[in-house]
C-alpha atoms as a PDB file:
ATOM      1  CA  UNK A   1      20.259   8.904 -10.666  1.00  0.00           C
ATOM      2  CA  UNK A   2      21.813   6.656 -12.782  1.00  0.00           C
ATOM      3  CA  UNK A   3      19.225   5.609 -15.675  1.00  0.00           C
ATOM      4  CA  UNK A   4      19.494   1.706 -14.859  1.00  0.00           C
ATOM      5  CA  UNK A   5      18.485   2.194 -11.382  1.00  0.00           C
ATOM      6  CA  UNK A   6      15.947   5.108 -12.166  1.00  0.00           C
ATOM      7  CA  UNK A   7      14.277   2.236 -15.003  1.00  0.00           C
ATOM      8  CA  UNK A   8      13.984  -0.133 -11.734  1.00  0.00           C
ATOM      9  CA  UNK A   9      12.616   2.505  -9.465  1.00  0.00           C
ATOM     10  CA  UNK A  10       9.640   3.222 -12.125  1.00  0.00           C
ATOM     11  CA  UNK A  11       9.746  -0.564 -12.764  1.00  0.00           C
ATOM     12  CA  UNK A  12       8.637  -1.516  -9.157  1.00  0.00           C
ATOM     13  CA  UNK A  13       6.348   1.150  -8.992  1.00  0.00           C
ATOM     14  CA  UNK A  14       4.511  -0.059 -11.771  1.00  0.00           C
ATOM     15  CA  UNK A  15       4.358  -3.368 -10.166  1.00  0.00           C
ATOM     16  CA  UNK A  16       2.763  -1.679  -7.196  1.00  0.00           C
ATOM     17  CA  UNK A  17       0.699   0.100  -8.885  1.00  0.00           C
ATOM     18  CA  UNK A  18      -0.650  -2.570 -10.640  1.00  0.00           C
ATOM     19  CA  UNK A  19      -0.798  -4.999  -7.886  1.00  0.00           C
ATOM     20  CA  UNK A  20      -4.251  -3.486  -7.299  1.00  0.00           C
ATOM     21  CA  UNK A  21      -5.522  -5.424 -10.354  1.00  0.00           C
ATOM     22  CA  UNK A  22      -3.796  -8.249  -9.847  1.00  0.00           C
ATOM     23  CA  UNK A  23      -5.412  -8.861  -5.790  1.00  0.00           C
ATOM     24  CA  UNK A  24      -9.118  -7.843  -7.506  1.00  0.00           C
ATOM     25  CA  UNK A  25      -8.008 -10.878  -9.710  1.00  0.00           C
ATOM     26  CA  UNK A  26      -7.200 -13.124  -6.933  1.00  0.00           C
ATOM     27  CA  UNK A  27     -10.184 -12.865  -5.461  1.00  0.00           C
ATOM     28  CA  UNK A  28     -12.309 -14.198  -8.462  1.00  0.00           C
ATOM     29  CA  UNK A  29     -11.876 -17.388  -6.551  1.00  0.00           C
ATOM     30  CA  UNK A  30     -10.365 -16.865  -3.077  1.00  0.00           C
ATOM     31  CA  UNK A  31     -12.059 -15.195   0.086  1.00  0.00           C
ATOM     32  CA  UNK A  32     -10.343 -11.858   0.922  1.00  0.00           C
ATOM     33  CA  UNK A  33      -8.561 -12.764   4.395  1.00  0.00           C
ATOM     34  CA  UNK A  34      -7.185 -16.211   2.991  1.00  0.00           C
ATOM     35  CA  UNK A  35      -6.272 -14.756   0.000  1.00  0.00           C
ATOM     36  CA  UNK A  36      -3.910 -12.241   2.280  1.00  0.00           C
ATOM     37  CA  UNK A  37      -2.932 -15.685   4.919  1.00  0.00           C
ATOM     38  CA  UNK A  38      -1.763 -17.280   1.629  1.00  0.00           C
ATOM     39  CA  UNK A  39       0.164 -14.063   0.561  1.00  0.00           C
ATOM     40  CA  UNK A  40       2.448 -13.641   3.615  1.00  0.00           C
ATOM     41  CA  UNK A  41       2.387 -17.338   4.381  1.00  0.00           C
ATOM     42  CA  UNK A  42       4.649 -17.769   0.968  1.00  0.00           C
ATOM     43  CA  UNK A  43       6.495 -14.267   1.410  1.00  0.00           C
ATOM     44  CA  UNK A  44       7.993 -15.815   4.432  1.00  0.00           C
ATOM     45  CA  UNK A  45       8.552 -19.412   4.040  1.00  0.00           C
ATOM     46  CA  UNK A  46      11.221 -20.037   3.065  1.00  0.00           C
ATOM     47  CA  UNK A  47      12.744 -16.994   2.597  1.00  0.00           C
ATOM     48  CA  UNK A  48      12.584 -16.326   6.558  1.00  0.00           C
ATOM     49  CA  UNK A  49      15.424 -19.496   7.049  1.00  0.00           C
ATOM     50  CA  UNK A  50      17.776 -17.290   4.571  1.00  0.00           C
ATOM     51  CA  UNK A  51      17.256 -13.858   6.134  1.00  0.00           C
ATOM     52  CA  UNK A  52      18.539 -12.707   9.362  1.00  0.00           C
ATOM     53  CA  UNK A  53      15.912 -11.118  11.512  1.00  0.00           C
ATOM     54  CA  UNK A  54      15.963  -7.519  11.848  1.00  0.00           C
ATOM     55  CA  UNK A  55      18.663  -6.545  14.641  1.00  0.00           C
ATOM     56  CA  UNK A  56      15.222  -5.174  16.766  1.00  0.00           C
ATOM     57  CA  UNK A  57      13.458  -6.653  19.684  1.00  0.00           C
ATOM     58  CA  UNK A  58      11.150  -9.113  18.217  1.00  0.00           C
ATOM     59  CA  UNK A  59       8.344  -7.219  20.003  1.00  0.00           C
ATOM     60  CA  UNK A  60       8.866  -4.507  17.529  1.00  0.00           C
ATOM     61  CA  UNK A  61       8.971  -7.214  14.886  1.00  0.00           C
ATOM     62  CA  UNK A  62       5.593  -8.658  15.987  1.00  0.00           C
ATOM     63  CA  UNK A  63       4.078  -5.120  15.972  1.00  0.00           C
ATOM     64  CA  UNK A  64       4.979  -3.775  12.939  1.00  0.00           C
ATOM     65  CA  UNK A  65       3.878  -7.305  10.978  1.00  0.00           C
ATOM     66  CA  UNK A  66       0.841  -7.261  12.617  1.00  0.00           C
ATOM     67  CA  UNK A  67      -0.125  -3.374  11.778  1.00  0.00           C
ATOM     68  CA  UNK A  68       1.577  -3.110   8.460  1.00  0.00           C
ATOM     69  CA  UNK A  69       0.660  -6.468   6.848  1.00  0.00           C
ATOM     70  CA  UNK A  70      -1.817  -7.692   9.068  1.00  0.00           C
ATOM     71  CA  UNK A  71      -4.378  -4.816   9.674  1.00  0.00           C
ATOM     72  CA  UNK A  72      -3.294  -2.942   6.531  1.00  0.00           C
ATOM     73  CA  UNK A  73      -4.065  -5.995   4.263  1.00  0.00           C
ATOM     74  CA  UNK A  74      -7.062  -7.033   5.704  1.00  0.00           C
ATOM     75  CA  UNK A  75      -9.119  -4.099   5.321  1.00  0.00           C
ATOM     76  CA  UNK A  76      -7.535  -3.483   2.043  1.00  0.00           C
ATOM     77  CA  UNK A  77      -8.540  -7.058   0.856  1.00  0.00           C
ATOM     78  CA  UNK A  78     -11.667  -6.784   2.844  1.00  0.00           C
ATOM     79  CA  UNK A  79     -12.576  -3.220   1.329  1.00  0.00           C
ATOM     80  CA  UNK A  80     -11.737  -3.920  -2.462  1.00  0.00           C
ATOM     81  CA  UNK A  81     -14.187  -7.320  -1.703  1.00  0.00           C
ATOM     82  CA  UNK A  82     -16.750  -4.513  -0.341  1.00  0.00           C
ATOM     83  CA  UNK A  83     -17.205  -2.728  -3.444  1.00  0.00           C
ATOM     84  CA  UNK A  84     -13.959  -0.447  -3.921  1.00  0.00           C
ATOM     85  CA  UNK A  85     -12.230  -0.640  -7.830  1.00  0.00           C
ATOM     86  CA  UNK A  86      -8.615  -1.582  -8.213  1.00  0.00           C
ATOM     87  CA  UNK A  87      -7.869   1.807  -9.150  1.00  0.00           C
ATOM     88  CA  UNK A  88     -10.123   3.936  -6.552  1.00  0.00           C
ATOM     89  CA  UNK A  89      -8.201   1.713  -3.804  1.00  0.00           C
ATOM     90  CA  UNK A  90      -5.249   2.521  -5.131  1.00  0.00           C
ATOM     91  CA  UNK A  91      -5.663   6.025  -5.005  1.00  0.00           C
ATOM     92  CA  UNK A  92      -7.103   5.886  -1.780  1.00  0.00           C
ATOM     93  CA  UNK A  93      -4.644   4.426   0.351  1.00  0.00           C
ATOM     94  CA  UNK A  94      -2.008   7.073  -0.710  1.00  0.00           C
ATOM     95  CA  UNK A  95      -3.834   9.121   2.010  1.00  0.00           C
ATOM     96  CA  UNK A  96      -1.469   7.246   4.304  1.00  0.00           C
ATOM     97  CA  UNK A  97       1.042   9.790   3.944  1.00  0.00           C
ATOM     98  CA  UNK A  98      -1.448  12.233   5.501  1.00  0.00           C
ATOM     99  CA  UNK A  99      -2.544  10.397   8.074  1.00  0.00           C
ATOM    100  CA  UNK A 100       0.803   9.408   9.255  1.00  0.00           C
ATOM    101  CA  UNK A 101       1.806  12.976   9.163  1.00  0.00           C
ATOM    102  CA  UNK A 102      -1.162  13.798  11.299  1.00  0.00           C
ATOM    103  CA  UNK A 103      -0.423  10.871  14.248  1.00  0.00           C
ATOM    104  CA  UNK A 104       3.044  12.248  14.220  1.00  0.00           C
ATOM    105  CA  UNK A 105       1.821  15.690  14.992  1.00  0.00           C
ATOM    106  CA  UNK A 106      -0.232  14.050  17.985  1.00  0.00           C
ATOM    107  CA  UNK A 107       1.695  11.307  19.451  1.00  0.00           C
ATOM    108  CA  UNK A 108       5.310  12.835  18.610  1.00  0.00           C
ATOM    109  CA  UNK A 109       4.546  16.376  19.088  1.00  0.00           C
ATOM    110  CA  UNK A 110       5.979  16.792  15.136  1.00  0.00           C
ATOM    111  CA  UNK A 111       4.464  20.149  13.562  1.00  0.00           C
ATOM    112  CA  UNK A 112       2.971  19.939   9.977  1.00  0.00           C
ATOM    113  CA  UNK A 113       4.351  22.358   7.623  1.00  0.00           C
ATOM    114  CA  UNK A 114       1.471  25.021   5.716  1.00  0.00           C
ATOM    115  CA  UNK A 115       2.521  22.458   2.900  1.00  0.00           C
ATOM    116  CA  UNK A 116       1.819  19.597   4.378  1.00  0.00           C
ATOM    117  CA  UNK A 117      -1.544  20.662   5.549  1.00  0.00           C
ATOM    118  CA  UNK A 118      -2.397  22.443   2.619  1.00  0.00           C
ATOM    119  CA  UNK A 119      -1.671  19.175   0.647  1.00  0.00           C
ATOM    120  CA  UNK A 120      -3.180  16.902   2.903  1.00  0.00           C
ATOM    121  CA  UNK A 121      -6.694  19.395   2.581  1.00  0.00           C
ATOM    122  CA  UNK A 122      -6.520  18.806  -1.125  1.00  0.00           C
ATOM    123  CA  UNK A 123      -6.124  15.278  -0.802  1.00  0.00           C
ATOM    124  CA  UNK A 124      -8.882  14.634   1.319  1.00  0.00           C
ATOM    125  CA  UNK A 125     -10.906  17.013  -0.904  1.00  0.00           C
ATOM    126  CA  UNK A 126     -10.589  14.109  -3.716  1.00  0.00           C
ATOM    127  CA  UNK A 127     -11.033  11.203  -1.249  1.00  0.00           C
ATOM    128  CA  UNK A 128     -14.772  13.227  -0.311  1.00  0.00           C
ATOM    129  CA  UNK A 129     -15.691  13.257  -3.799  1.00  0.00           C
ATOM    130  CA  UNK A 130     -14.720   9.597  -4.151  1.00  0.00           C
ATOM    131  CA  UNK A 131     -17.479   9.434  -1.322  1.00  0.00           C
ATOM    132  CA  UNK A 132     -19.803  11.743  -2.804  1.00  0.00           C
ATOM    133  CA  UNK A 133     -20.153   9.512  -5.582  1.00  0.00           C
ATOM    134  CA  UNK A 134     -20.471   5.963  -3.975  1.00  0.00           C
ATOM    135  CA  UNK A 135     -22.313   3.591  -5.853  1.00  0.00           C
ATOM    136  CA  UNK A 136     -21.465   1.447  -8.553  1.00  0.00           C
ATOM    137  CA  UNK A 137     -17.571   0.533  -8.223  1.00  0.00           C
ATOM    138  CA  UNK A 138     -17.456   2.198  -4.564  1.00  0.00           C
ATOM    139  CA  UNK A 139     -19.178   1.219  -1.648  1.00  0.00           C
ATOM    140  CA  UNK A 140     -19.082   3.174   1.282  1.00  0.00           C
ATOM    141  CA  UNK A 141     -18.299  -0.221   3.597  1.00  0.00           C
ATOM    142  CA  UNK A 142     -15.415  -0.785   1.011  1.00  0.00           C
ATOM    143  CA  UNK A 143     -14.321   2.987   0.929  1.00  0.00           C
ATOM    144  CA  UNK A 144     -13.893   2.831   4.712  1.00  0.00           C
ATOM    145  CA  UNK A 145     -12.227   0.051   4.563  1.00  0.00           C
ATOM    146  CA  UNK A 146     -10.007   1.076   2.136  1.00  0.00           C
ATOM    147  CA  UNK A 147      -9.077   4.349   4.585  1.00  0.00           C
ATOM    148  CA  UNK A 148      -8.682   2.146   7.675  1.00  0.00           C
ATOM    149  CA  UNK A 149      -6.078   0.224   5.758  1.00  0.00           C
ATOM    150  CA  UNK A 150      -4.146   3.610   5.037  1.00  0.00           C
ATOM    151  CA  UNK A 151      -4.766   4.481   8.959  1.00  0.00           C
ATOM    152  CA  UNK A 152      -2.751   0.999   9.579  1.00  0.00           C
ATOM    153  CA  UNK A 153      -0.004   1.894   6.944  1.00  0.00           C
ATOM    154  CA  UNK A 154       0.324   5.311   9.021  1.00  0.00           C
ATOM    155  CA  UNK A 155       0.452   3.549  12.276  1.00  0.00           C
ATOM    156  CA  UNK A 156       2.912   0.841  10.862  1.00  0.00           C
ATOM    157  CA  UNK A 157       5.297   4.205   9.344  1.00  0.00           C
ATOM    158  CA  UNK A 158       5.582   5.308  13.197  1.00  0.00           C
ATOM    159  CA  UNK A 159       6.601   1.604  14.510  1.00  0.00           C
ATOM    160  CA  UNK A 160       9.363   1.958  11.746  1.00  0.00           C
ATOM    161  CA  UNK A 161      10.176   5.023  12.953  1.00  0.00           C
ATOM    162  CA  UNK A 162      10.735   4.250  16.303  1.00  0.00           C
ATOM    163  CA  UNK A 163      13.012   1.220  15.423  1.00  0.00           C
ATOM    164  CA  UNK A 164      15.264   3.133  13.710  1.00  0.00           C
ATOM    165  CA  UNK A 165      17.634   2.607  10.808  1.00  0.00           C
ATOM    166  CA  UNK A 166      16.580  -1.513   9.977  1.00  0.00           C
ATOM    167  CA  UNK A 167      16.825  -3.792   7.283  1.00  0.00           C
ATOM    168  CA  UNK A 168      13.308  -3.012   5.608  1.00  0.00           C
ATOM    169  CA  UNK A 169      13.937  -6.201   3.244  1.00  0.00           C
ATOM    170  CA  UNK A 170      14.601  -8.649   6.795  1.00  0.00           C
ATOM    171  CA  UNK A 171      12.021  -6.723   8.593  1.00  0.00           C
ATOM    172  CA  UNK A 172       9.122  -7.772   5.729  1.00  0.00           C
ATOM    173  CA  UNK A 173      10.118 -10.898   5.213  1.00  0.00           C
ATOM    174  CA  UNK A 174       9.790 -11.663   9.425  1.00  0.00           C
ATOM    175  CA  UNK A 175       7.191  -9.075   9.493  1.00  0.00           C
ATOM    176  CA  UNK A 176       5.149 -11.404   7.454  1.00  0.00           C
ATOM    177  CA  UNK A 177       6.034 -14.493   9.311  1.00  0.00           C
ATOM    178  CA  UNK A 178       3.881 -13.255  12.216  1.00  0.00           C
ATOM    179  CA  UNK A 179       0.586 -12.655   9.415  1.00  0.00           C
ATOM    180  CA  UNK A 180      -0.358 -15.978   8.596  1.00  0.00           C
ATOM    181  CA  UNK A 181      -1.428 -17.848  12.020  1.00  0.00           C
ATOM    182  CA  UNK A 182      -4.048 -14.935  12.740  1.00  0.00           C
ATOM    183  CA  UNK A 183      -5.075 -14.104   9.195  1.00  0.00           C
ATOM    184  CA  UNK A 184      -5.899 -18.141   8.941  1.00  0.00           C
ATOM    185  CA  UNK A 185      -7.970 -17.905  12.176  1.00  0.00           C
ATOM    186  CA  UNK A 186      -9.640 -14.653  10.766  1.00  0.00           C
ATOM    187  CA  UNK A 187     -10.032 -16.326   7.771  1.00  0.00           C
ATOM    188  CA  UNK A 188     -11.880 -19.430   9.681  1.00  0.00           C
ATOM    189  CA  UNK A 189     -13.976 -17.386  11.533  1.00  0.00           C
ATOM    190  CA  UNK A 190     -15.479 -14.993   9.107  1.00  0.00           C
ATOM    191  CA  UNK A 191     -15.227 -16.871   5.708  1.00  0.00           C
ATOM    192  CA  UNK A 192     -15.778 -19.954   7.208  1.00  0.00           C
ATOM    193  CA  UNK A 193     -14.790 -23.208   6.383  1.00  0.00           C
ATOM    194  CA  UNK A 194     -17.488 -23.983   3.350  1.00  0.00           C
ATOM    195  CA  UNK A 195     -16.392 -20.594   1.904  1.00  0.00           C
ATOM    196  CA  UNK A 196     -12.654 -21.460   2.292  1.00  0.00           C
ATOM    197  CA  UNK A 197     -12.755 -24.924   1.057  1.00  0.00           C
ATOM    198  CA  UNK A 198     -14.779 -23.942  -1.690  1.00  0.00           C
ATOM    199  CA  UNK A 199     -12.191 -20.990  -2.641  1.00  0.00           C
ATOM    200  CA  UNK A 200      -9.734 -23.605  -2.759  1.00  0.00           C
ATOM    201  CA  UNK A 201     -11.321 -26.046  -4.514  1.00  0.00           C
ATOM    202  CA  UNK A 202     -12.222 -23.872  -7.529  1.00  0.00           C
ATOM    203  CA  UNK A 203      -8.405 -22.310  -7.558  1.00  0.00           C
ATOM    204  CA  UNK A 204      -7.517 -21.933 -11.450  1.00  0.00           C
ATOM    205  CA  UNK A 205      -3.855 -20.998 -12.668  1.00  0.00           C
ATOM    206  CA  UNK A 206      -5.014 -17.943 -13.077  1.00  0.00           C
ATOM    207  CA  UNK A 207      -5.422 -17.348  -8.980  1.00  0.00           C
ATOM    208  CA  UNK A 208      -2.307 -19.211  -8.709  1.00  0.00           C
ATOM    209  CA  UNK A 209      -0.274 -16.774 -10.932  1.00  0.00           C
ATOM    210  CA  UNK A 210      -2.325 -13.711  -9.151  1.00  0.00           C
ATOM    211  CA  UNK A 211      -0.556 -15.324  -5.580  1.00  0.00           C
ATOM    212  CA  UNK A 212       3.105 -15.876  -6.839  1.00  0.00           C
ATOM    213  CA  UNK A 213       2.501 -11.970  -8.368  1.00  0.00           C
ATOM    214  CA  UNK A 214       1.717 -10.674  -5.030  1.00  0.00           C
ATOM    215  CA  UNK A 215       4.555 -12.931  -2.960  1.00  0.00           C
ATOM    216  CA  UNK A 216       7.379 -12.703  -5.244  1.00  0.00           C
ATOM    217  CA  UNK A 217       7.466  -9.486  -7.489  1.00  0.00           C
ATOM    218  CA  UNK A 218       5.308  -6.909  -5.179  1.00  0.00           C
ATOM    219  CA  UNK A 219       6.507  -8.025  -2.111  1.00  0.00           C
ATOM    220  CA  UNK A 220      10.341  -9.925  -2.163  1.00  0.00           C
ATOM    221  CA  UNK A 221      11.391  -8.345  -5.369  1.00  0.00           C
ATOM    222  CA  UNK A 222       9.676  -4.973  -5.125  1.00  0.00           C
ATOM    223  CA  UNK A 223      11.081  -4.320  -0.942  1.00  0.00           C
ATOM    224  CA  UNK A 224      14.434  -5.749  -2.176  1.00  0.00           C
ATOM    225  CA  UNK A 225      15.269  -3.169  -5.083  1.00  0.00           C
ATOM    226  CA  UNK A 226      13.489  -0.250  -2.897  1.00  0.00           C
ATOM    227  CA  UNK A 227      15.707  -1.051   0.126  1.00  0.00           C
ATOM    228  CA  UNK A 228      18.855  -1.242  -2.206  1.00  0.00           C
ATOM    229  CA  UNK A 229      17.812   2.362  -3.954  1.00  0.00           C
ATOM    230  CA  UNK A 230      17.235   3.977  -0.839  1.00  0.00           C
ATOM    231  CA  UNK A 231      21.156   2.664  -0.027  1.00  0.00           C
ATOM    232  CA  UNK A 232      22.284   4.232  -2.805  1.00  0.00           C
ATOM    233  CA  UNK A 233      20.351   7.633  -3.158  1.00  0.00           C
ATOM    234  CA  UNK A 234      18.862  10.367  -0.373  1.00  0.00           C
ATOM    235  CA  UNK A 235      15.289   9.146   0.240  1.00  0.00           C
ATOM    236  CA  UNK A 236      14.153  12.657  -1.154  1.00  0.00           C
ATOM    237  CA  UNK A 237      15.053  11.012  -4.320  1.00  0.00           C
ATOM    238  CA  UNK A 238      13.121   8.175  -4.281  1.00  0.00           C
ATOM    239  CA  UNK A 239      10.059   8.524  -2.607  1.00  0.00           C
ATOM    240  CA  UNK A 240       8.619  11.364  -5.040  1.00  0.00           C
ATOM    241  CA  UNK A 241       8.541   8.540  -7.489  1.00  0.00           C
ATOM    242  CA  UNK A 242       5.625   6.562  -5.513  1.00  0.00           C
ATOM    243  CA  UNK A 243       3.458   9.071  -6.829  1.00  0.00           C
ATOM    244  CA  UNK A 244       3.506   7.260  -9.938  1.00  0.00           C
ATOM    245  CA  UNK A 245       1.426   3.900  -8.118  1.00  0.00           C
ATOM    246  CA  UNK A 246      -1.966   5.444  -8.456  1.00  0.00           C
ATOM    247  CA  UNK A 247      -0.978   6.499 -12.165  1.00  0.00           C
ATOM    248  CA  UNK A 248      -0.637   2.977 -12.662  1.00  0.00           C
ATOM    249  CA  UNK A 249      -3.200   1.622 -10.687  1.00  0.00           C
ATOM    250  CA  UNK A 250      -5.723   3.714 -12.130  1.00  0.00           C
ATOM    251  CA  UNK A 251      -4.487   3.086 -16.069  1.00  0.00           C
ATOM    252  CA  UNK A 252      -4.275  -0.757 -15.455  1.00  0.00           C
ATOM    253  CA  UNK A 253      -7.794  -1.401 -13.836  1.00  0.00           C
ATOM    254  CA  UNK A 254      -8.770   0.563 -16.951  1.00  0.00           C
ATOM    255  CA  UNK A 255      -7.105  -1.835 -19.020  1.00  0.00           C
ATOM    256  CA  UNK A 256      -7.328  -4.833 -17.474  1.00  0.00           C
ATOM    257  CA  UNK A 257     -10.344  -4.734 -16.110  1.00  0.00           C
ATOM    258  CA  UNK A 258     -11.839  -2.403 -17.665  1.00  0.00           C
ATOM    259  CA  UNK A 259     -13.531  -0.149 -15.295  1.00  0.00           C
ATOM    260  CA  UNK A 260     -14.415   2.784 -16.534  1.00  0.00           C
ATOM    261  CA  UNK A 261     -12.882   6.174 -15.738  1.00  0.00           C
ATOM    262  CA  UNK A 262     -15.331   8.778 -15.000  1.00  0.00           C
ATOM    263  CA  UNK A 263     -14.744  12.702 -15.170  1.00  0.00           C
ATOM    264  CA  UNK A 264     -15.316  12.849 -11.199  1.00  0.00           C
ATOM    265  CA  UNK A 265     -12.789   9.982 -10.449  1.00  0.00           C
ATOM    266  CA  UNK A 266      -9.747  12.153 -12.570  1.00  0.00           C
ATOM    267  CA  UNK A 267     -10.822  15.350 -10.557  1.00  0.00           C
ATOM    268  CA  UNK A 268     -10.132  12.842  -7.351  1.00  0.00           C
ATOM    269  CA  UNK A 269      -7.343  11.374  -8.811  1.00  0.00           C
ATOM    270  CA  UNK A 270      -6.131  14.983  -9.647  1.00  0.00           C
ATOM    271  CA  UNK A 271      -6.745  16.220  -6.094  1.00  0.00           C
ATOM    272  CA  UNK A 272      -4.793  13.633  -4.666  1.00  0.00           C
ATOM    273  CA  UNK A 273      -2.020  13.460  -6.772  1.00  0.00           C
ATOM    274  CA  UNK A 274      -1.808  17.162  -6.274  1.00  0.00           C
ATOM    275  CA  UNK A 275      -2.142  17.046  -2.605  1.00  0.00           C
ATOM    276  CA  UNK A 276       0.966  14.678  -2.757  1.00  0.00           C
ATOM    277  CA  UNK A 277       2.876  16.727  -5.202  1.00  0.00           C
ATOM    278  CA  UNK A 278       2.423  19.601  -2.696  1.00  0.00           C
ATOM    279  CA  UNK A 279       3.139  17.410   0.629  1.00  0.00           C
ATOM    280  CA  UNK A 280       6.755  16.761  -1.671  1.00  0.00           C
ATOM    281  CA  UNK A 281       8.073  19.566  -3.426  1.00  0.00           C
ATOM    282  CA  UNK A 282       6.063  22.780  -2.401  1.00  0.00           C
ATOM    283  CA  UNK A 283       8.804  23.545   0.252  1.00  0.00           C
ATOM    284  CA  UNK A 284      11.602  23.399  -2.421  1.00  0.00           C
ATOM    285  CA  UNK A 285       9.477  24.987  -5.030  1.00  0.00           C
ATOM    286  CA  UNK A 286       8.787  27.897  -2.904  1.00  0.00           C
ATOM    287  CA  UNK A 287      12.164  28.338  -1.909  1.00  0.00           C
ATOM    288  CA  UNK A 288      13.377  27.878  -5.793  1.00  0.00           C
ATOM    289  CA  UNK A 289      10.344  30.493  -7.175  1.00  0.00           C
ATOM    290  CA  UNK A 290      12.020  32.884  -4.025  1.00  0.00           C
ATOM    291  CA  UNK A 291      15.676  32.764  -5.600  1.00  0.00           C
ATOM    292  CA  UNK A 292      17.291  30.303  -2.560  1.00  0.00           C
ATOM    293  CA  UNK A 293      18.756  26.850  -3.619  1.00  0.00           C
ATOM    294  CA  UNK A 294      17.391  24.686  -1.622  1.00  0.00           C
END
């Protein structure tokens, strides 16, 4: 990989990563579920006028906003509001990987690899002692939460699959479009309207510049330069590099925030990672360790 496009690749994971921070931020003075009908109200206007929509039935469109941004975002919000740290939620929706690899093997018929199960078991191992030790920056409300967002990341993986080869760039931007009219009416009915209207009326620049962070680089920017590396390079080449969002999750809610990083959240953090690392490369490794290129 060239190193220009590797320095963006680790660039827009660090955005992701610390995105976490940045919606823990946000909700200083906004309500979770407005805070996420403001988000994808401004990723898609006006940007959905420029953007041709995805060349899929807009059913597909519908579904996939609804799960992936919707659903996802919602319980994320809803679960960091709960009680869950910027950097434990960060961590914790990486099971997503798992559990999409787990619907496939029910609804598609896919087989797991040992690998994939053997990573997924050490990845849920760190997730259970993130539960073992709720309490203080973890709630177990928020924690489930938190894992019922990953489930709707999982789900929203198999819509993509089963559209195909898209435009993942069009597809958010009129994925999102179909987020804000529910999320408001969420919003309306369990915030209410004294909680919303006082969320608003106490916005600060800093909530402001917390918004545009999660519209415009997470979202536009960061979809934008993934799509075009994923053009450019296999996907095996890429995605290993999202293991880096929890590494920066985790060290910016420690900086910015400054939550404090226990020994039993690195042995989770370790577990996961790990997990992942063996979900990715233990195939290859095997087969490199074994004398066959792979």
């Amino acid at each position: 990989m060239h190193p220009r496009h590797l320095l963006a690749a680790v660039g827009i994971v660090a955005i992701w990563g610390f995105n976490f921070v940045v919606i823990k931020l946000g909700m200083r003075d906004l309500p979770p579920l407005l805070l996420c009908a403001l988000r994808f109200s401004l990723a898609a206007l006006p940007a959905v006028f420029f953007v041709k929509r995805p060349n899929v039935p807009f059913s597909m469109v519908l579904s996939y906003g609804l799960v992936m941004f919707g659903v996802q975002f919602a319980f994320l919000f809803g679960g960091m509001h709960l009680g869950v740290s910027a950097g434990l939620a960060s961590l914790s929706l990486q099971l997503q990987s798992f559990m999409t690899i787990g619907l496939a093997a029910w609804l598609l018929g896919e087989r797991p690899t040992r690998f994939q199960i053997g990573g997924a078991v050490l990845a849920f191992s760190g997730i259970a002692l993130v539960a073992a030790n709720l309490g203080g920056d973890v709630s177990a409300r928020g924690l489930l939460a938190v894992l019922l967002a990953a489930l709707a990341w999982a789900c929203g993986n198999l819509l993509s699959k089963r559209m195909g080869k898209v435009n993942m760039f069009a597809l958010v931007i009129w994925g999102s479009l179909v987020v804000p009219i529910p999320m408001f009416a969420l919003s309306l009915l369990v915030e209410g309207p004294a909680r919303i209207t006082e969320g608003i009326a106490g916005v600060g620049w800093n909530t402001v510049a917390a918004l545009a962070y999660l519209v415009y680089p997470t979202t536009l920017l960061g979809f934008a330069v993934w799509n075009r590396l994923l053009a450019l390079y296999p996907a095996a080449s890429i995605a290993p590099l999202t293991l880096l969002v929890p590494v920066f999750g985790m060290a910016s809610s420690v900086v910015a925030l400054g939550e404090e990083l226990q020994p039993w959240k690195l042995a989770a953090f370790v577990l996961v990672i790990l997990g992942l690392g063996v979900n990715l490369f233990g195939a290859k490794l095997l087969l490199r360790l074994q004398g066959v290129r792979p």
